[in-house]
C-alpha atoms as a PDB file:
ATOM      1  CA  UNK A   1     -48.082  62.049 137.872  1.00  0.00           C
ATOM      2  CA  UNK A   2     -45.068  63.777 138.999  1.00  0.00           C
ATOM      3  CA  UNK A   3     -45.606  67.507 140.623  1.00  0.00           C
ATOM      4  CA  UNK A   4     -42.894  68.930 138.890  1.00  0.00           C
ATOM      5  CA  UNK A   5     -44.640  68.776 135.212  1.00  0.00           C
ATOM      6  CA  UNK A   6     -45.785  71.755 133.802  1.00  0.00           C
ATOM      7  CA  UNK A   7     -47.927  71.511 130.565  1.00  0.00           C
ATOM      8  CA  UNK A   8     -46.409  74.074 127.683  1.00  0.00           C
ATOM      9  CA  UNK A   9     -49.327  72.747 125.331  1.00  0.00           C
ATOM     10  CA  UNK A  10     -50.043  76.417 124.360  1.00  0.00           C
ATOM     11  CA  UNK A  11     -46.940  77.273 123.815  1.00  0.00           C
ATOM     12  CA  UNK A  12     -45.951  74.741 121.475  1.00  0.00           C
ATOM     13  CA  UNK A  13     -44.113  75.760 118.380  1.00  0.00           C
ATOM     14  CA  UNK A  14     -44.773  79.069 118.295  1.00  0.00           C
ATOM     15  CA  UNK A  15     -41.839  80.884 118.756  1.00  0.00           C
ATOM     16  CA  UNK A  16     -42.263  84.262 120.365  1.00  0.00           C
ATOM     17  CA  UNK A  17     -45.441  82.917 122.809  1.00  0.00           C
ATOM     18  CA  UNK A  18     -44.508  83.553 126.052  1.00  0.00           C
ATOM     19  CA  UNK A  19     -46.482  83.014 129.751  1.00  0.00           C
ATOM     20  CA  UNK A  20     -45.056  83.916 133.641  1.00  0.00           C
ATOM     21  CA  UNK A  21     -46.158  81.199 136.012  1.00  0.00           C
ATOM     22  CA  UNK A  22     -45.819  81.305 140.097  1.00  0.00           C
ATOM     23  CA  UNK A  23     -46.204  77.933 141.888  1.00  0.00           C
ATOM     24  CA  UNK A  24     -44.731  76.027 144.624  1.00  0.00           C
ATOM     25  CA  UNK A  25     -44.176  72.524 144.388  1.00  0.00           C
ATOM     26  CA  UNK A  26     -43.915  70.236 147.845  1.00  0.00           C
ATOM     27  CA  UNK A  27     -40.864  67.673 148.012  1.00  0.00           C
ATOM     28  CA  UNK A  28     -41.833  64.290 147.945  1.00  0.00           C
ATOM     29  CA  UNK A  29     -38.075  63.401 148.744  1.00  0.00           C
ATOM     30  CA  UNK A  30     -35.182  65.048 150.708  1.00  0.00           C
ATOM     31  CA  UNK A  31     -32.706  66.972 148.785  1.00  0.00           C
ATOM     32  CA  UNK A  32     -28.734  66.950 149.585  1.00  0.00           C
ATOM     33  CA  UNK A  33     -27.084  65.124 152.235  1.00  0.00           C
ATOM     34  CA  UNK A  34     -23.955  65.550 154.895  1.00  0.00           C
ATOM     35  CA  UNK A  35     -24.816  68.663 156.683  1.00  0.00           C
ATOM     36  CA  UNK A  36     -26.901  70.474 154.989  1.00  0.00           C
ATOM     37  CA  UNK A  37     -30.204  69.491 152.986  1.00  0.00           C
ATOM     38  CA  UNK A  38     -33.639  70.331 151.682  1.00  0.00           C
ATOM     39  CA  UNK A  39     -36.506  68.466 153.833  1.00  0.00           C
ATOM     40  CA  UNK A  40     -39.024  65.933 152.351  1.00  0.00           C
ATOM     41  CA  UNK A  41     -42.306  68.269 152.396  1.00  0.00           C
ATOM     42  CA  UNK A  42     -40.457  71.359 152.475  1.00  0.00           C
ATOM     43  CA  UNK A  43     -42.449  73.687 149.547  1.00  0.00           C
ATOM     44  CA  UNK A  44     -40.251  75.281 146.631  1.00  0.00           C
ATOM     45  CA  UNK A  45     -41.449  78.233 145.030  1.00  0.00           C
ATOM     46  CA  UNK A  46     -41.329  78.968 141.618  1.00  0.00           C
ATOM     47  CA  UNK A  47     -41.253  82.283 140.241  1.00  0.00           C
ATOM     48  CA  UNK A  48     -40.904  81.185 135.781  1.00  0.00           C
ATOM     49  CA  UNK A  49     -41.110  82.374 132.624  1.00  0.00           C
ATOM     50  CA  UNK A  50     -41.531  80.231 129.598  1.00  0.00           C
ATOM     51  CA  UNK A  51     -40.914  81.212 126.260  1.00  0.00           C
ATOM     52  CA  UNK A  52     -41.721  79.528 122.861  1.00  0.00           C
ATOM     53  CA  UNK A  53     -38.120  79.561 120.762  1.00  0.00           C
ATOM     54  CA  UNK A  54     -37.650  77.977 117.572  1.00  0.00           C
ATOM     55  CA  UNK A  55     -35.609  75.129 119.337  1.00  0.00           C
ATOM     56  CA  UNK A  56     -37.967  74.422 122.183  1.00  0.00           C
ATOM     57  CA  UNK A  57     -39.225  76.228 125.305  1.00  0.00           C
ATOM     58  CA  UNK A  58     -36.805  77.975 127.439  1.00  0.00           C
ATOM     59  CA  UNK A  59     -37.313  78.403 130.943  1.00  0.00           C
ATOM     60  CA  UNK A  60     -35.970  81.241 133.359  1.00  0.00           C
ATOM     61  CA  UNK A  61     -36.794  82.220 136.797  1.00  0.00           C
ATOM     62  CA  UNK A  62     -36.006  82.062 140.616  1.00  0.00           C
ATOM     63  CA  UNK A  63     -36.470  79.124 142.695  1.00  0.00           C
ATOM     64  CA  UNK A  64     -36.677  79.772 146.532  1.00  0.00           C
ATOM     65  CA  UNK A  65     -36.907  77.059 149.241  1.00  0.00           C
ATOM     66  CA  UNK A  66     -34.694  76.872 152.847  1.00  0.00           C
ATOM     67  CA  UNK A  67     -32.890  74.187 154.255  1.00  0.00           C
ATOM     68  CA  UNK A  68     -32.179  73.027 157.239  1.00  0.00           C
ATOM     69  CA  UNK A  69     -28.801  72.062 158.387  1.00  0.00           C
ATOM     70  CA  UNK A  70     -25.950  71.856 160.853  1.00  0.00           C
ATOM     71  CA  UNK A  71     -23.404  74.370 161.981  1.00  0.00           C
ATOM     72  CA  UNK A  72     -19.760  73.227 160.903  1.00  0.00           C
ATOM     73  CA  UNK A  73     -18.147  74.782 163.573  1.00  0.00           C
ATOM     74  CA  UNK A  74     -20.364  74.294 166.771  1.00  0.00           C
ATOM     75  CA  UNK A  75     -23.218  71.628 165.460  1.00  0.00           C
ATOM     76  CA  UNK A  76     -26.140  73.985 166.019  1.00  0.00           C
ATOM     77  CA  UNK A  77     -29.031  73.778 163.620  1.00  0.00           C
ATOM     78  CA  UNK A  78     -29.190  76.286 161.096  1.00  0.00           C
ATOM     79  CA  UNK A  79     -32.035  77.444 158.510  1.00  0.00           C
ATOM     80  CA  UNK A  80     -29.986  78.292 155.088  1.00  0.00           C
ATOM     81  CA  UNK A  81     -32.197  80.217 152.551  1.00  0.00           C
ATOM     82  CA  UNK A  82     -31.993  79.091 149.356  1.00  0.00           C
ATOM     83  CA  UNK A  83     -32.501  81.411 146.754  1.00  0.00           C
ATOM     84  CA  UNK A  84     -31.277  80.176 142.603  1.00  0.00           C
ATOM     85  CA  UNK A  85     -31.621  81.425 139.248  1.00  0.00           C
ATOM     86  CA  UNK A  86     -33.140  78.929 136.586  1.00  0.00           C
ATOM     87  CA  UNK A  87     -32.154  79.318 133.026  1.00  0.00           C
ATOM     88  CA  UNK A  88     -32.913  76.161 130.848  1.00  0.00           C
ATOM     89  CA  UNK A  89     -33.770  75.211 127.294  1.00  0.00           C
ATOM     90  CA  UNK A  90     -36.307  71.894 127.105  1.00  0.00           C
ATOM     91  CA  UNK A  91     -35.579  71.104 123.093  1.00  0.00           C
ATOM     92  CA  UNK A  92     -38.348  69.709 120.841  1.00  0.00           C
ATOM     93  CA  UNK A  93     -35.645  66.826 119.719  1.00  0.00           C
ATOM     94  CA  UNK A  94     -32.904  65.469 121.776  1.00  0.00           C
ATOM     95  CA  UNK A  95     -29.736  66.461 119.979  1.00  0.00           C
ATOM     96  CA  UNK A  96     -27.270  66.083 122.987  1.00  0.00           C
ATOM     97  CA  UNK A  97     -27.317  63.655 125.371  1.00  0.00           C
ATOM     98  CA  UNK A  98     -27.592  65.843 128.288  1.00  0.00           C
ATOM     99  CA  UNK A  99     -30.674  68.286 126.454  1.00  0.00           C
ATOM    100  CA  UNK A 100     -33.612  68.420 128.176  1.00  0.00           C
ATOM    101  CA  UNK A 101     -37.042  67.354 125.984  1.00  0.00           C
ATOM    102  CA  UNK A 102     -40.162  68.285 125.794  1.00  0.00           C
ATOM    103  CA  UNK A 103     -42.323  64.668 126.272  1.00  0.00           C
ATOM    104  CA  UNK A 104     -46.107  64.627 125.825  1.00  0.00           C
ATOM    105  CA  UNK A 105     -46.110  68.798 125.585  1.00  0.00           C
ATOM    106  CA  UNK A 106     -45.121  68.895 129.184  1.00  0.00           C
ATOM    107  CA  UNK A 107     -42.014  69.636 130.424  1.00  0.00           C
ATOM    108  CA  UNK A 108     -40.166  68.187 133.618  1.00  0.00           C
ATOM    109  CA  UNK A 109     -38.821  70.664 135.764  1.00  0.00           C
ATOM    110  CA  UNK A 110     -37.415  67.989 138.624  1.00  0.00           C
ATOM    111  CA  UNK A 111     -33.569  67.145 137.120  1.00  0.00           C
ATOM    112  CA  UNK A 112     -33.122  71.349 136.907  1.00  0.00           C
ATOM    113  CA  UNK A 113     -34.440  71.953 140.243  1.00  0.00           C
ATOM    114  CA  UNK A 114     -32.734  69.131 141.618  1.00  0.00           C
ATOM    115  CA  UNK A 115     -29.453  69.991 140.252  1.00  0.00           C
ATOM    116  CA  UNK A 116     -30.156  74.084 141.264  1.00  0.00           C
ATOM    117  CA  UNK A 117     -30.760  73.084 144.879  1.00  0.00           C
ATOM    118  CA  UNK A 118     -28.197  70.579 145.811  1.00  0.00           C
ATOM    119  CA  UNK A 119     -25.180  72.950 143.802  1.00  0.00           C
ATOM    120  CA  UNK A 120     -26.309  75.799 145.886  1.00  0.00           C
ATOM    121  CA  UNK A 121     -26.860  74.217 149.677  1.00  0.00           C
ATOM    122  CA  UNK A 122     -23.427  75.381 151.775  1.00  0.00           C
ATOM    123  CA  UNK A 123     -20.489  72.815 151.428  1.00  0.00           C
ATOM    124  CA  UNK A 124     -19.526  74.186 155.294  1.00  0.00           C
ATOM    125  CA  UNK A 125     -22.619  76.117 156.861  1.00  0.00           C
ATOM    126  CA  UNK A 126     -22.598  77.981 159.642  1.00  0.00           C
ATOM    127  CA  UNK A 127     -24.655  79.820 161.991  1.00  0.00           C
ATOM    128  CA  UNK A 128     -22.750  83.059 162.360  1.00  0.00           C
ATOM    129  CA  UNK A 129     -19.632  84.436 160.746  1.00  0.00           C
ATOM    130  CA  UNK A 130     -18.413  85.205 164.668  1.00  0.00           C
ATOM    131  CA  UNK A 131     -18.982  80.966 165.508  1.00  0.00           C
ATOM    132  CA  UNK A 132     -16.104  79.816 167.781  1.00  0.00           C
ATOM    133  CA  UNK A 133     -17.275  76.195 167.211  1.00  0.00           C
ATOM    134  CA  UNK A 134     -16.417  73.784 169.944  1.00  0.00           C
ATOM    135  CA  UNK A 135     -13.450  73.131 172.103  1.00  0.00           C
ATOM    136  CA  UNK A 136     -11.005  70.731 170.629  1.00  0.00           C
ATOM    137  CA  UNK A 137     -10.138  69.103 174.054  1.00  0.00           C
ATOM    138  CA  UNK A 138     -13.662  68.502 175.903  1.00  0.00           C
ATOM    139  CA  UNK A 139     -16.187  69.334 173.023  1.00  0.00           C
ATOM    140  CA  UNK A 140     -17.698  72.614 175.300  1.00  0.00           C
ATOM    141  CA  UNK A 141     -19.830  75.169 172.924  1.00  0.00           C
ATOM    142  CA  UNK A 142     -17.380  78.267 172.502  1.00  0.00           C
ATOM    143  CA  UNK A 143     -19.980  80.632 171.921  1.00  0.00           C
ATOM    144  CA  UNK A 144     -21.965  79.649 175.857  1.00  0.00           C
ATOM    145  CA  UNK A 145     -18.496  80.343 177.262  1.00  0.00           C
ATOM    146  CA  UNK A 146     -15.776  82.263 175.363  1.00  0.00           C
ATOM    147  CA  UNK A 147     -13.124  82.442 178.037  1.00  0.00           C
ATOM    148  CA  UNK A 148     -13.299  78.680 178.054  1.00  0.00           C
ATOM    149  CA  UNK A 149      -9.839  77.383 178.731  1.00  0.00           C
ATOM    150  CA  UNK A 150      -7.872  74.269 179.881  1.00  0.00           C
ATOM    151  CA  UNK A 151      -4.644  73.784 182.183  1.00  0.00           C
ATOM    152  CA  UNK A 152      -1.937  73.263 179.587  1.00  0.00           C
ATOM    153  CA  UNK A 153      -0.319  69.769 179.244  1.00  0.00           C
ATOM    154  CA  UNK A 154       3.450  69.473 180.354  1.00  0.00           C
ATOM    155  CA  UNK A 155       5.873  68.407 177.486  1.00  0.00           C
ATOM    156  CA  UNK A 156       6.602  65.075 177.989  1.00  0.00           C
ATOM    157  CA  UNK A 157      10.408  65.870 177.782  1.00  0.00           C
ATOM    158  CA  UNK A 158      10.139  67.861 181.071  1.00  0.00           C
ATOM    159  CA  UNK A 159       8.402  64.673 182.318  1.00  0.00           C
ATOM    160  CA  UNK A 160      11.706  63.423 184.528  1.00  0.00           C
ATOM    161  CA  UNK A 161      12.022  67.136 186.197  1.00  0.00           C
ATOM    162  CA  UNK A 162       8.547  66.752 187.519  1.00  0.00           C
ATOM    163  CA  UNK A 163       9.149  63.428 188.939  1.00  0.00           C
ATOM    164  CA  UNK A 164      12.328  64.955 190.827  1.00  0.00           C
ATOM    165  CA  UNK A 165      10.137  68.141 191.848  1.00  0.00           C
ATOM    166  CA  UNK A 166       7.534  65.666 193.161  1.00  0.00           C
ATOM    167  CA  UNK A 167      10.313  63.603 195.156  1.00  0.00           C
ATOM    168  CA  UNK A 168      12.040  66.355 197.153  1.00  0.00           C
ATOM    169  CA  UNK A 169       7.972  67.686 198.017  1.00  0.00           C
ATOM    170  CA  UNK A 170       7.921  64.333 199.754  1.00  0.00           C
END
């Protein structure tokens, strides 16, 4: 039995019922990918409300879980709150493909949180606005040393003046 079925036996077919419900559901699977995703075990709390309509049972809330991932700029790990609103109608009768249905008077919450949490994790995250990320050149954290710096490379055009500075040093 999946952990993200919630029974609306009670509030079957009549419109107007309504019941609040707080729980938190643990991830069996990761969410997300690249660099940023929600851990396999990592708890998601559900703040809901569920109301009998004459169409079905519509469900609206807040979701809250973190993730963890990497900094874009400088590769650090970074905890990103997650924090999305929920607002979804489960229909008695499938009359659109892409409805959700109510099956056995439960619904199944796991395709809406699923599709809540992976929208919302950061395309790019980061672990400060201020980040200086790493050097291009030698890969050194900007933020451990800020006045990082390398010795310029000489324009290869100016290569054949060096050689005839180097020559008269000899």
């Amino acid at each position: 039995m999946s952990n993200f079925l919630i029974s609306v036996h009670d509030l079957m077919h009549k419109p107007g019922q309504m019941r609040e419900l707080e729980t938190e559901i643990n991830l069996s699977d990761s969410l997300g990918v690249a660099l940023a995703k929600v851990n396999k075990g990592e708890l998601i709390k559900l703040d809901l409300r569920l109301e009998s309509v004459h169409e079905g049972i519509y469900v609206s809330g807040r979701l809250k879980t973190k993730a963890e991932a990497e900094c874009s700029r400088c590769l650090d790990p970074v905890s990103v709150p997650i924090q999305v609103d929920i607002q979804e109608l489960f229909a008695y009768s499938l009359e659109v493909e892409d409805d959700f249905v109510i099956q056995g008077e439960q619904i199944d919450l796991e395709q809406v949180i699923v599709d809540s949490v992976v929208l919302n994790l950061p395309f790019t995250p980061i672990c400060d606005t201020n980040c200086l990320g790493l050097c291009p050149e030698c890969g050194a954290k900007l933020n451990e040393n800020p006045d990082h710096i390398h010795e310029a490379p000489i324009d290869s055009r100016w290569s054949e003046l060096k050689k005839l500075v180097e020559e008269r040093e000899d």
